[in-house]
C-alpha atoms as a PDB file:
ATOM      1  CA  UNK A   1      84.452 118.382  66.539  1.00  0.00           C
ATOM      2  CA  UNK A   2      84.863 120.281  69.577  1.00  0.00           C
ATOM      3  CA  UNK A   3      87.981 119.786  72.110  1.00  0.00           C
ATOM      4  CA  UNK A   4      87.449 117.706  74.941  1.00  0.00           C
ATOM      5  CA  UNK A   5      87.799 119.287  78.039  1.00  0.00           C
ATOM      6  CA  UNK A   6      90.477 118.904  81.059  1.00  0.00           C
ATOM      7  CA  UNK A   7      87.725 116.507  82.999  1.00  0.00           C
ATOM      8  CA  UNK A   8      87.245 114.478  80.349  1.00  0.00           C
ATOM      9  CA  UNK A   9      91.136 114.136  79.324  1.00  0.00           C
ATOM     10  CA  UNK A  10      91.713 113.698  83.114  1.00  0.00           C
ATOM     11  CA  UNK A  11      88.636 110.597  83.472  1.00  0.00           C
ATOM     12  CA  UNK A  12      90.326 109.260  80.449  1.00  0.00           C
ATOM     13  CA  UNK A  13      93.787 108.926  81.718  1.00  0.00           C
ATOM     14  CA  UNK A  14      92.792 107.633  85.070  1.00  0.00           C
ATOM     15  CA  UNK A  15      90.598 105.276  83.532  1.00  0.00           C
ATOM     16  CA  UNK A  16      94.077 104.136  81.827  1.00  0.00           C
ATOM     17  CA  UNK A  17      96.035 104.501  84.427  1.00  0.00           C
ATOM     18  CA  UNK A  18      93.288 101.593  86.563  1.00  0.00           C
ATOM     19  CA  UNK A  19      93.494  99.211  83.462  1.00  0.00           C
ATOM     20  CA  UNK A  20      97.623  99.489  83.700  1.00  0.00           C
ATOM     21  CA  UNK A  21      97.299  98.435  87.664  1.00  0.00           C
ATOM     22  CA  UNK A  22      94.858  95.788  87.149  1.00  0.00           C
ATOM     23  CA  UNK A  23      97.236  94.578  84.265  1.00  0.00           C
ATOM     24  CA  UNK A  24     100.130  94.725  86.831  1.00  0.00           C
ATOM     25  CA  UNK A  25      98.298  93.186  89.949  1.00  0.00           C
ATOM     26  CA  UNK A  26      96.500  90.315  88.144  1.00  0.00           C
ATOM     27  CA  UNK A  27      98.818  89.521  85.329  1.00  0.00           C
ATOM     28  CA  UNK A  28      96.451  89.159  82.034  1.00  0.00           C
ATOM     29  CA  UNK A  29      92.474  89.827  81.993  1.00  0.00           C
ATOM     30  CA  UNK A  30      89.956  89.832  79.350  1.00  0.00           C
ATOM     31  CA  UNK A  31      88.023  92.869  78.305  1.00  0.00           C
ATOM     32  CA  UNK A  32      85.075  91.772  80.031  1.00  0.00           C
ATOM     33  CA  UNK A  33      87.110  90.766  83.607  1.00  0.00           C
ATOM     34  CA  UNK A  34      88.726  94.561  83.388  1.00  0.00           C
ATOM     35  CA  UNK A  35      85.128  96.158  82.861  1.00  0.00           C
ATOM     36  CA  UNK A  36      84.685  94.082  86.274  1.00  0.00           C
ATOM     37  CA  UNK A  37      87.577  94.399  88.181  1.00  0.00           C
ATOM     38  CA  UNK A  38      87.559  98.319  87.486  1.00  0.00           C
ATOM     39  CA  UNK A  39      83.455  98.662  88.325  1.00  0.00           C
ATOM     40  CA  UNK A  40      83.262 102.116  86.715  1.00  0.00           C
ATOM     41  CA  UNK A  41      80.317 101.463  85.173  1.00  0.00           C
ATOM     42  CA  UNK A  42      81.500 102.680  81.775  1.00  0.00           C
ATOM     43  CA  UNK A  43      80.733 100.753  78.328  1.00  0.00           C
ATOM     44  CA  UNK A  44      82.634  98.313  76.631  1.00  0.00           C
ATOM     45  CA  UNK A  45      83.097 100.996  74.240  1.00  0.00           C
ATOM     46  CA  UNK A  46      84.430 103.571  76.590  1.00  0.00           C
ATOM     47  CA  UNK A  47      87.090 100.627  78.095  1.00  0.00           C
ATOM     48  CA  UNK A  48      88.356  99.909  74.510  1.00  0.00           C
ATOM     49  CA  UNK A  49      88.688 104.083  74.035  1.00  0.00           C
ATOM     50  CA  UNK A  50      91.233 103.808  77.048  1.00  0.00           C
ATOM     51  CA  UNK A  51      92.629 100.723  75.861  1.00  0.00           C
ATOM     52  CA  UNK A  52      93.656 101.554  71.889  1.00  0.00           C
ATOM     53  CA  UNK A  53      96.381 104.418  72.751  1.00  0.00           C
ATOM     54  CA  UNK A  54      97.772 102.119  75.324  1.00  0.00           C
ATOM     55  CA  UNK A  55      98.272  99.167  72.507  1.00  0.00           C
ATOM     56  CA  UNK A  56      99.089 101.828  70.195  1.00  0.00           C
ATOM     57  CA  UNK A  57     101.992 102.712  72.927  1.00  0.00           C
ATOM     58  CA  UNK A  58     103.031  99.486  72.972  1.00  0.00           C
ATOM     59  CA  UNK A  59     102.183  99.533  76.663  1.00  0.00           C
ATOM     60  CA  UNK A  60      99.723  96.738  76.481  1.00  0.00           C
ATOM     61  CA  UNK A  61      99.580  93.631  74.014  1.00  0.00           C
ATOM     62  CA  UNK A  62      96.991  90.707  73.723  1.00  0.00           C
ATOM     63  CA  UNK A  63      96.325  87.105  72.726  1.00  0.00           C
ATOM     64  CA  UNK A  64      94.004  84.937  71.809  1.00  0.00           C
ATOM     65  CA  UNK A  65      91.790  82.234  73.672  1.00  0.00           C
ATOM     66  CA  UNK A  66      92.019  79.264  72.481  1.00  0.00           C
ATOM     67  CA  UNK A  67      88.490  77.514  71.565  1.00  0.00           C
ATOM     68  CA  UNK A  68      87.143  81.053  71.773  1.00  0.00           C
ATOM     69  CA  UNK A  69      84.829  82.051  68.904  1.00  0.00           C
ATOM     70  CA  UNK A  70      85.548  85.826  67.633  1.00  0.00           C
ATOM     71  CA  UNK A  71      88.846  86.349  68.701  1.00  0.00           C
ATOM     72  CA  UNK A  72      88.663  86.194  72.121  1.00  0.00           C
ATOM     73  CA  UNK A  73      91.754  88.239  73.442  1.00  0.00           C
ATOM     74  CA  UNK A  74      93.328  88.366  76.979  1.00  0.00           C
ATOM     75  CA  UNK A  75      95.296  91.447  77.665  1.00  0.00           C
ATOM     76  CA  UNK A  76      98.741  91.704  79.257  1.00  0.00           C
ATOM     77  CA  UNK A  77     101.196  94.058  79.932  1.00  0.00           C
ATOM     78  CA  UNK A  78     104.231  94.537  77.382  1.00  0.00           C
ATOM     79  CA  UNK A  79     107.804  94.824  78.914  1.00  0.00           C
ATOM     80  CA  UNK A  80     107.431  98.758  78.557  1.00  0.00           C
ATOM     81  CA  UNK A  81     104.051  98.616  80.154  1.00  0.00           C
ATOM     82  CA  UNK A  82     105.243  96.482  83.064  1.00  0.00           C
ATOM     83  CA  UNK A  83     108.435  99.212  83.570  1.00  0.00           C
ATOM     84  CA  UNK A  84     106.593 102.494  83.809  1.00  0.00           C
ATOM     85  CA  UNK A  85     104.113 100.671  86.237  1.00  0.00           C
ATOM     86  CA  UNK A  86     106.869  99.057  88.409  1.00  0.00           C
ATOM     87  CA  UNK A  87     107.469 101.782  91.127  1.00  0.00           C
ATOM     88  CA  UNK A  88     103.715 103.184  90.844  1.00  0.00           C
ATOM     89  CA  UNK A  89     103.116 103.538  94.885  1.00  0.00           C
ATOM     90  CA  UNK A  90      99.676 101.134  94.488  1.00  0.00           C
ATOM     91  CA  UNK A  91     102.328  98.615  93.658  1.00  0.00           C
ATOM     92  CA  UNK A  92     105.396  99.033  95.825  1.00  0.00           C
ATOM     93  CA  UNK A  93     106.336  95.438  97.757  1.00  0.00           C
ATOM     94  CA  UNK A  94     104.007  93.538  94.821  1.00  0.00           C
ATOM     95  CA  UNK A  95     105.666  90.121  93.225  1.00  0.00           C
ATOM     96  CA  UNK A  96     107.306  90.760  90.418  1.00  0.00           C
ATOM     97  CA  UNK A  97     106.342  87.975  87.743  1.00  0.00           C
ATOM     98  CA  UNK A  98     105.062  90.212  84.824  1.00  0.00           C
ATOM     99  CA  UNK A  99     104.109  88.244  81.478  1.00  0.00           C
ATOM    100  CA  UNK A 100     105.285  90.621  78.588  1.00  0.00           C
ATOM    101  CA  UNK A 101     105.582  88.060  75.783  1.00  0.00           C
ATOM    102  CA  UNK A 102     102.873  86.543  73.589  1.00  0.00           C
ATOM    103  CA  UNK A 103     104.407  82.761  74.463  1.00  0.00           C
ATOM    104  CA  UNK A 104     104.689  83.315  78.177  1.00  0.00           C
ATOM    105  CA  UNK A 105     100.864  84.679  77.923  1.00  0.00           C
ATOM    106  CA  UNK A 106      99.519  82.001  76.043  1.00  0.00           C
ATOM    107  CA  UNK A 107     101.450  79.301  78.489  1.00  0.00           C
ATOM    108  CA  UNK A 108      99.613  81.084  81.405  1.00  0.00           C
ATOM    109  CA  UNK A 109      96.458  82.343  79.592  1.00  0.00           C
ATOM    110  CA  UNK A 110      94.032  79.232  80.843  1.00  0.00           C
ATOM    111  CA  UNK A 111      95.372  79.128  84.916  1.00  0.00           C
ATOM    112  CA  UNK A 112      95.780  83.137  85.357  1.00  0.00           C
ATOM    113  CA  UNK A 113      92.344  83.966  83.647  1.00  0.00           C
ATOM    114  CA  UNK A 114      90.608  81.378  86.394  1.00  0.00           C
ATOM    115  CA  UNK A 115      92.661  83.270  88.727  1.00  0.00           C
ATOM    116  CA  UNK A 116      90.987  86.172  87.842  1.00  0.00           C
ATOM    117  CA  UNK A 117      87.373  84.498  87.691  1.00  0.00           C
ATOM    118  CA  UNK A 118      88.035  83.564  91.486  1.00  0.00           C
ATOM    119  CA  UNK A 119      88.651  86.988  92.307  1.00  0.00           C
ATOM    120  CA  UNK A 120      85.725  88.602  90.610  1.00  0.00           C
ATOM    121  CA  UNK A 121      83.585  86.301  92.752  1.00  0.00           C
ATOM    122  CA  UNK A 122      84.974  87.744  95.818  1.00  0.00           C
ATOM    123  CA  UNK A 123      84.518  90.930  94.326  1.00  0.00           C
ATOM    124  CA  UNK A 124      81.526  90.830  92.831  1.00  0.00           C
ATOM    125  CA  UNK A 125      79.999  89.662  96.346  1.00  0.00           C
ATOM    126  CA  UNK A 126      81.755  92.355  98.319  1.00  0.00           C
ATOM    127  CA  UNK A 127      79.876  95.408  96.075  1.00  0.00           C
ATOM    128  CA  UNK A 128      77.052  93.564  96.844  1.00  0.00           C
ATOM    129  CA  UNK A 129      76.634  92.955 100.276  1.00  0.00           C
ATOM    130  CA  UNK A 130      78.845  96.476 100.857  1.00  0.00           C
ATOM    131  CA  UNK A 131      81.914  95.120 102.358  1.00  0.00           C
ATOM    132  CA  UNK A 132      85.072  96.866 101.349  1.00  0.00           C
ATOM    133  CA  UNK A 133      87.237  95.479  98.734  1.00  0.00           C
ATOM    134  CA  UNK A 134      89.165  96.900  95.727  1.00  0.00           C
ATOM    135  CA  UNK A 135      90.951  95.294  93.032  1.00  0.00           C
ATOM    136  CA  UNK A 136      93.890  95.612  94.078  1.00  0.00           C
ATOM    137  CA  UNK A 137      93.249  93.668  97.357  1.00  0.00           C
ATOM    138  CA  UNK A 138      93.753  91.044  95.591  1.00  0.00           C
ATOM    139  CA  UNK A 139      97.450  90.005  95.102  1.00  0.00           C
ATOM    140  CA  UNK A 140      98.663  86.431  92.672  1.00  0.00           C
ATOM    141  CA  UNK A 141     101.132  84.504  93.527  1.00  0.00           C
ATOM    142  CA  UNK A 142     102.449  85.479  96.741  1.00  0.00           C
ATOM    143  CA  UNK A 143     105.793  83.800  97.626  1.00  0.00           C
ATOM    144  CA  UNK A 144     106.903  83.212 101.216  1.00  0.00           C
ATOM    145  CA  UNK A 145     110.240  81.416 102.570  1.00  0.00           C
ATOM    146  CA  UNK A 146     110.636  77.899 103.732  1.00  0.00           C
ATOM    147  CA  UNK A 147     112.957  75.892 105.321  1.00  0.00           C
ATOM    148  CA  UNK A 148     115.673  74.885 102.665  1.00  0.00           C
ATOM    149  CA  UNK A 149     115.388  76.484 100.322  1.00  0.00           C
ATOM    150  CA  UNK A 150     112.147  75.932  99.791  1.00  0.00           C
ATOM    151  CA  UNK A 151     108.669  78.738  99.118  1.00  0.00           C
ATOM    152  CA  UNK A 152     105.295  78.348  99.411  1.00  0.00           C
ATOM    153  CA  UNK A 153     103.754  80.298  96.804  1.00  0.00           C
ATOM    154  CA  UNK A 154      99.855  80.619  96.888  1.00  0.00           C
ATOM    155  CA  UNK A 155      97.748  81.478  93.948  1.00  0.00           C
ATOM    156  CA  UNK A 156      96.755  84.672  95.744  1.00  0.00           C
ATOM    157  CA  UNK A 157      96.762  86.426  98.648  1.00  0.00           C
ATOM    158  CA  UNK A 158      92.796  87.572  99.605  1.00  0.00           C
ATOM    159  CA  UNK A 159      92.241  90.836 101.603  1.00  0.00           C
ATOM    160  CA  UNK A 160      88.721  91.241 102.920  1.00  0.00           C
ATOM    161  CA  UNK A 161      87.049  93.974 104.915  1.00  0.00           C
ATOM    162  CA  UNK A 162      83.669  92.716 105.728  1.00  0.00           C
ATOM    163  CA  UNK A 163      81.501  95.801 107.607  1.00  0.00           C
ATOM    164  CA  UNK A 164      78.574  95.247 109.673  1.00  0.00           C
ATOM    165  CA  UNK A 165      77.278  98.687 110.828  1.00  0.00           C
ATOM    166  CA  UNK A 166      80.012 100.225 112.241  1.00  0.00           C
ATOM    167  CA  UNK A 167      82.250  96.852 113.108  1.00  0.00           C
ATOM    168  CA  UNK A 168      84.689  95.851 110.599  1.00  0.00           C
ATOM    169  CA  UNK A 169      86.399  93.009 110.392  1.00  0.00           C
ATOM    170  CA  UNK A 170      89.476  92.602 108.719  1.00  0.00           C
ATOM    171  CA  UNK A 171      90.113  89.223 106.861  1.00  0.00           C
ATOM    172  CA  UNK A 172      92.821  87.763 104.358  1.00  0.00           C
ATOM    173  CA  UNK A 173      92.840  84.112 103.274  1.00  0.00           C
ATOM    174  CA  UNK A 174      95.463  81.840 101.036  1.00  0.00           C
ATOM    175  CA  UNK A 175      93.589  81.139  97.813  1.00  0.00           C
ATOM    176  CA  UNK A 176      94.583  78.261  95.921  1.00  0.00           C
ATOM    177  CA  UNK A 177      92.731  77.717  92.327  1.00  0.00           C
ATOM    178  CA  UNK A 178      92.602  74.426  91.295  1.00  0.00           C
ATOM    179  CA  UNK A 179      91.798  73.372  88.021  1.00  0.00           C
ATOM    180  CA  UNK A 180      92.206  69.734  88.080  1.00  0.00           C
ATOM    181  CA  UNK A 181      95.529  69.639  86.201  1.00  0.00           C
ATOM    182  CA  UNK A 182      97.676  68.025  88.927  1.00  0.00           C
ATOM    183  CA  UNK A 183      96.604  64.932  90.851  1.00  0.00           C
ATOM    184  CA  UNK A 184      94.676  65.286  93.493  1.00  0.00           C
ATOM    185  CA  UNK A 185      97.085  63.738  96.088  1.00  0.00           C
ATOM    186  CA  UNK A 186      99.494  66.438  95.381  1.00  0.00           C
ATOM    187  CA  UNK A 187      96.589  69.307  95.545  1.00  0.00           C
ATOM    188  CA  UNK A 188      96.437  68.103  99.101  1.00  0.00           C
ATOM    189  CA  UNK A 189     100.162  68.105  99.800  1.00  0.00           C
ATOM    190  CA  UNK A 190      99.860  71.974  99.732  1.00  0.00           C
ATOM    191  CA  UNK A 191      97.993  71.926 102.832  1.00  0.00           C
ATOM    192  CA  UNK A 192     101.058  70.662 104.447  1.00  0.00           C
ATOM    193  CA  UNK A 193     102.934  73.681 102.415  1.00  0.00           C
ATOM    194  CA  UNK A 194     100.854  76.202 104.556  1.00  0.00           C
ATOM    195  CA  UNK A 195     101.544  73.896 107.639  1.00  0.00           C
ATOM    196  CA  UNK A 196     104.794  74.433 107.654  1.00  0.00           C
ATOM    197  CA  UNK A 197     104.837  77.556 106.853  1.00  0.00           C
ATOM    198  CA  UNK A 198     102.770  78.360 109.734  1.00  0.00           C
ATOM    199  CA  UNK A 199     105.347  76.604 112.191  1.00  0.00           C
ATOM    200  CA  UNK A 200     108.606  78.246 110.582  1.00  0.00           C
ATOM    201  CA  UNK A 201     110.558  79.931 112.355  1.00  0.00           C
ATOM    202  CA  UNK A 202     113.780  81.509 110.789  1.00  0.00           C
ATOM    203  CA  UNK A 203     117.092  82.088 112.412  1.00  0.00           C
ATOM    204  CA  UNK A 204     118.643  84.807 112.331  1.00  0.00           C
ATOM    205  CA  UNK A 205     121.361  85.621 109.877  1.00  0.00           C
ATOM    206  CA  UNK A 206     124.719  85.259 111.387  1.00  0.00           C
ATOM    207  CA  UNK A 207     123.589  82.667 114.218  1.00  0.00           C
ATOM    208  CA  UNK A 208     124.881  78.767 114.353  1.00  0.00           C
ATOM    209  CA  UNK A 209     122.654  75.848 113.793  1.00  0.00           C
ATOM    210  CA  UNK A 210     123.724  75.222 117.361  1.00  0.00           C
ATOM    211  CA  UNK A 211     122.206  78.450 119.138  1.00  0.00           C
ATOM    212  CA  UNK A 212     119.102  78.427 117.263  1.00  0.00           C
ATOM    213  CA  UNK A 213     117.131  78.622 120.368  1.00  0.00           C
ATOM    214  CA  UNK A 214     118.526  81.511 121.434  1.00  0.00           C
ATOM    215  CA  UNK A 215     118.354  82.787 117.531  1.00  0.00           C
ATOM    216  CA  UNK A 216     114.220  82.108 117.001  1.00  0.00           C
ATOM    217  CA  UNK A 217     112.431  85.434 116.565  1.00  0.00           C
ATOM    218  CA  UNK A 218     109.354  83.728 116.193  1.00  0.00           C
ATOM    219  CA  UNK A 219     106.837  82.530 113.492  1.00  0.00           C
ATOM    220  CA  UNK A 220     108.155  83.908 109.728  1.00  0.00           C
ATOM    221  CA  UNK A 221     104.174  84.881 109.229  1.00  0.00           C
ATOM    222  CA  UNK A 222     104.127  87.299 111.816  1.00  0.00           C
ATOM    223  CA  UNK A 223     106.533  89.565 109.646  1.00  0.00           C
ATOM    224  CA  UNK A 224     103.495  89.983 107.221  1.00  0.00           C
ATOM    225  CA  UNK A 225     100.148  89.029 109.005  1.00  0.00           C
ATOM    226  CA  UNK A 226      98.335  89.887 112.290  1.00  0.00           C
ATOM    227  CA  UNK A 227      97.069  86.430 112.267  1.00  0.00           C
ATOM    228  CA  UNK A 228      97.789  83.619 110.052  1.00  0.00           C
ATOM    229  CA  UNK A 229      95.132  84.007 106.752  1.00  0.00           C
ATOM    230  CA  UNK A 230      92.605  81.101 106.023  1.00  0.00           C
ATOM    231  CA  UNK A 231      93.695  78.699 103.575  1.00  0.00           C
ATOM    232  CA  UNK A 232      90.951  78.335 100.868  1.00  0.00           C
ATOM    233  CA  UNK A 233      90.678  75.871  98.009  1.00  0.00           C
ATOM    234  CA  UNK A 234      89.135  76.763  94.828  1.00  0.00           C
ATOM    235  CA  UNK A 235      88.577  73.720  92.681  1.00  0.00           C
ATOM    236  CA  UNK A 236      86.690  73.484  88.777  1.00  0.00           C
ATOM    237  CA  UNK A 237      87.929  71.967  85.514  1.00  0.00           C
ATOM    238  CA  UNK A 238      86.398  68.577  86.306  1.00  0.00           C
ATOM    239  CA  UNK A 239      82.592  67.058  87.149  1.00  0.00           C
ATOM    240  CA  UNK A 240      81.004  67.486  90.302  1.00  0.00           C
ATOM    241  CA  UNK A 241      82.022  63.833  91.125  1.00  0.00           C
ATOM    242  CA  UNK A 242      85.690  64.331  90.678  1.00  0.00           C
ATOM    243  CA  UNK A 243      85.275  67.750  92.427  1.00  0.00           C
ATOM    244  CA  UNK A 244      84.400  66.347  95.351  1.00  0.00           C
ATOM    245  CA  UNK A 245      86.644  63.417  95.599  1.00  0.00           C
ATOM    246  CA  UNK A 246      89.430  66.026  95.613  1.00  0.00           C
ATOM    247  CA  UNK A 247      88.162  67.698  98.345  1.00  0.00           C
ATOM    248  CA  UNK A 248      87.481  64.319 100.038  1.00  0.00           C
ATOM    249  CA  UNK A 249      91.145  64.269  99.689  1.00  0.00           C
ATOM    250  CA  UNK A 250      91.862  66.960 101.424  1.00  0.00           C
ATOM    251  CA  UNK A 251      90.208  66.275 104.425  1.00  0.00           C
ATOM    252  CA  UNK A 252      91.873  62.856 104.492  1.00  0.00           C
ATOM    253  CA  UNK A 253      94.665  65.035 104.612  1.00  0.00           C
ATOM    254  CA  UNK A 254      93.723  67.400 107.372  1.00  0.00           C
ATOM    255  CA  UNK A 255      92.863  65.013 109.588  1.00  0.00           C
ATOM    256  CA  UNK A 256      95.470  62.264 108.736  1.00  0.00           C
ATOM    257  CA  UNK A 257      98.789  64.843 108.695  1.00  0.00           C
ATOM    258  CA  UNK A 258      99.624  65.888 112.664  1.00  0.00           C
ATOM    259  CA  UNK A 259     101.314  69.231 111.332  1.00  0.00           C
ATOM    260  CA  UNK A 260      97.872  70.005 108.705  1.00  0.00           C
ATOM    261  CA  UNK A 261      95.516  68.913 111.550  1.00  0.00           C
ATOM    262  CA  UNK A 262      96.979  71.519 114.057  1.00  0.00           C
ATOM    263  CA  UNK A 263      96.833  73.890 111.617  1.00  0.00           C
ATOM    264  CA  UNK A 264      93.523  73.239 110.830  1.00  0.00           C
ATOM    265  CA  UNK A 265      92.394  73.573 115.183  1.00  0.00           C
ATOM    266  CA  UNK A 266      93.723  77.572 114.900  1.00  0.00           C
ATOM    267  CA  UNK A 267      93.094  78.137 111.089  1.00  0.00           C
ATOM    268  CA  UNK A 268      90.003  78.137 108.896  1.00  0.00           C
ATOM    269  CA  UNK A 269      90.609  75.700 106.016  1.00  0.00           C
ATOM    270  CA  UNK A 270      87.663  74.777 103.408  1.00  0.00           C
ATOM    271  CA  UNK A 271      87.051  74.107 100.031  1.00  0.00           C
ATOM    272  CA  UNK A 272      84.318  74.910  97.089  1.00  0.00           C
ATOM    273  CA  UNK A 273      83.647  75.043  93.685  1.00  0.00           C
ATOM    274  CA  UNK A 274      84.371  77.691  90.933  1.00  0.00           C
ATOM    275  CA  UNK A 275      80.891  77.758  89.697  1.00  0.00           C
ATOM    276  CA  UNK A 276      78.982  77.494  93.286  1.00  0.00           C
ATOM    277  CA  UNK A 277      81.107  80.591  94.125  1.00  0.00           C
ATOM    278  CA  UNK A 278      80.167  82.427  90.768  1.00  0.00           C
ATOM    279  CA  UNK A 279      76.479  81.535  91.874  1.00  0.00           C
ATOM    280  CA  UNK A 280      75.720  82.103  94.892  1.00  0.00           C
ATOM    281  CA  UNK A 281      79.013  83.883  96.125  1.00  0.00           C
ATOM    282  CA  UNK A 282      81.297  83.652  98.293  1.00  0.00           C
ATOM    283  CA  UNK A 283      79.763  84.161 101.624  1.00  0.00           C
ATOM    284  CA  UNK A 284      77.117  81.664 100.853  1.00  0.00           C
ATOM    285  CA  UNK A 285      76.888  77.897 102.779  1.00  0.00           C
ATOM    286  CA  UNK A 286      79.275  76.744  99.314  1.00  0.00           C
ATOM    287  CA  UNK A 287      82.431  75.746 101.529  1.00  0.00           C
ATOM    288  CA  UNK A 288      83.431  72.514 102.956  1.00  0.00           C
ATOM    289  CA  UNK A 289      85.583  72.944 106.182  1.00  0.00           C
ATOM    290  CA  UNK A 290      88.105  70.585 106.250  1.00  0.00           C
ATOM    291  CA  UNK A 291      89.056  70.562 109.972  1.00  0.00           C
ATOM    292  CA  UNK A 292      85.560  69.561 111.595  1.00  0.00           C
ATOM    293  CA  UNK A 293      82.804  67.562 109.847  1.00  0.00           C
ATOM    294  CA  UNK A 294      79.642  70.416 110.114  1.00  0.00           C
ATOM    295  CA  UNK A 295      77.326  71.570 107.584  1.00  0.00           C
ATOM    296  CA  UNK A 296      78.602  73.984 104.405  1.00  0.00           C
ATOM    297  CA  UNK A 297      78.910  77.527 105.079  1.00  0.00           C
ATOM    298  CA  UNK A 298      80.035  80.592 104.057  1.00  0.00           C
ATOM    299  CA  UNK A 299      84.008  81.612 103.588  1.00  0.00           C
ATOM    300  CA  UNK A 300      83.626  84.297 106.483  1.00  0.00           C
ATOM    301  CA  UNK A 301      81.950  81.786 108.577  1.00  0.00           C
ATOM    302  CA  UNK A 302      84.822  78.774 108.357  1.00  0.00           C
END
């Protein structure tokens, strides 16, 4: 058998060095949501050549699906992996929540692999309609400061370049996946979450209660954002019926809550489905603005 040559060595470790990222950013991913996130265009085959030295390192580990047929496996990063890929500079100022044990993975597996679905759709539409989006503008479970204590921590945090011509327009949006696991009353208590968090305004350190007004330094958001994202809802795990009485819910919610309803005046809010968005995509009339009562529409268009 011949050698292989520098290129190929070299395609083969970047290749590896992609599926460690894509571990990093998104947590756990199946074989098949890797082939997608990375878009090379290589095999199955060719992925699982990268992938066997890196479980053989002990830099990645897997486990199965449950109610998969075959051995379904979703792949995570091992405590090793998730150390030599901490300071990488693709991944400087990401969350740190890392799963790196078989238990903690198979806790997560079902929520954090619909996670990933929702992002492939945004993906998947953005290669198609040539808008500019990597993997890696995706980033789970972003965590921002309340009042008291408190965070607001969204599912993800979307970063969208759509392009038309030579105009592009830079987007990000709160994504929340919802998989019909909590009640729907408190699914719509995280719109007043993003609310608040859009009001908050954090004194500075060192300052009384007492000269706050002199202390504001304006909105928290503004640290982070240019404008405050959109604040989308992702909901499946449940028949269309139930589907859409949770997002009957949260318009009740918009309109009933003062703080949600002004929110909802200066910030694009909807809702769709999992499936609809796997479908059609994204940009397609799938989304139900919950501020105003007009016609489905597309997630750039709320």
């Amino acid at each position: 058998m011949s050698p292989q040559t520098p290129a190929a060595l070299s395609a083969r470790e970047t290749y590896g060095h992609q599926v460690l990222a894509a571990l990093a950013q998104h947590r756990m991913a199946t074989t098949s949501q890797l082939r997608a996130l990375l878009a090379t265009g290589g095999s199955r085959q060719a992925l699982q050549r990268v992938m066997t030295p890196l479980r053989r390192e002990e830099l990645i580990a897997s486990v199965t699906m449950p109610g998969t047929r075959g051995g379904g496996h979703a792949w995570y990063l091992t405590a090793e992996g998730a150390r030599i890929t901490r300071d990488w500079p693709e991944l400087r100022g990401r969350p740190r929540y890392p799963v790196t044990g078989s238990t903690a993975a198979s806790l997560r597996t079902a929520h954090t692999l619909t996670v990933v679905r929702t992002h492939l759709a945004f993906a998947h539409d953005a290669r198609q309609r040539g808008d500019e989006h990597g993997f890696l503008d995706w980033t789970p479970e972003v965590a921002h400061q309340l009042s008291d204590g408190e965070r607001l921590i969204a599912d993800a945090l979307l970063r969208y370049t759509v392009t038309q011509g030579e105009v592009r327009s830079k987007l990000r949006a709160f994504v929340e996946v919802d998989r019909a696991t909590m009640s729907s009353e408190r699914l719509a208590s995280k719109l007043i979450e993003y609310a608040r968090f859009r009001t908050y305004e954090p004194v500075q350190p060192g300052r009384r209660t007492a000269n706050a007004a002199q202390a504001v330094t304006g909105p928290a958001w503004q640290r982070w954002y240019p404008r405050f994202p959109r604040v989308l809802f992702v909901l499946t795990g449940a028949g269309p019926r139930a589907l859409a009485n949770r997002i009957s819910d949260l318009k009740a919610m918009t309109a009933e809550h003062p703080m949600v309803a002004a929110m909802a005046r200066h910030v694009p809010v909807g809702a769709a489905v999992l499936e609809d968005l796997e479908e059609a995509g994204p940009r397609a009339p799938v989304w139900t603005r919950l501020g105003e009562h007009h016609g489905p529409c597309g997630w750039t268009e709320l």
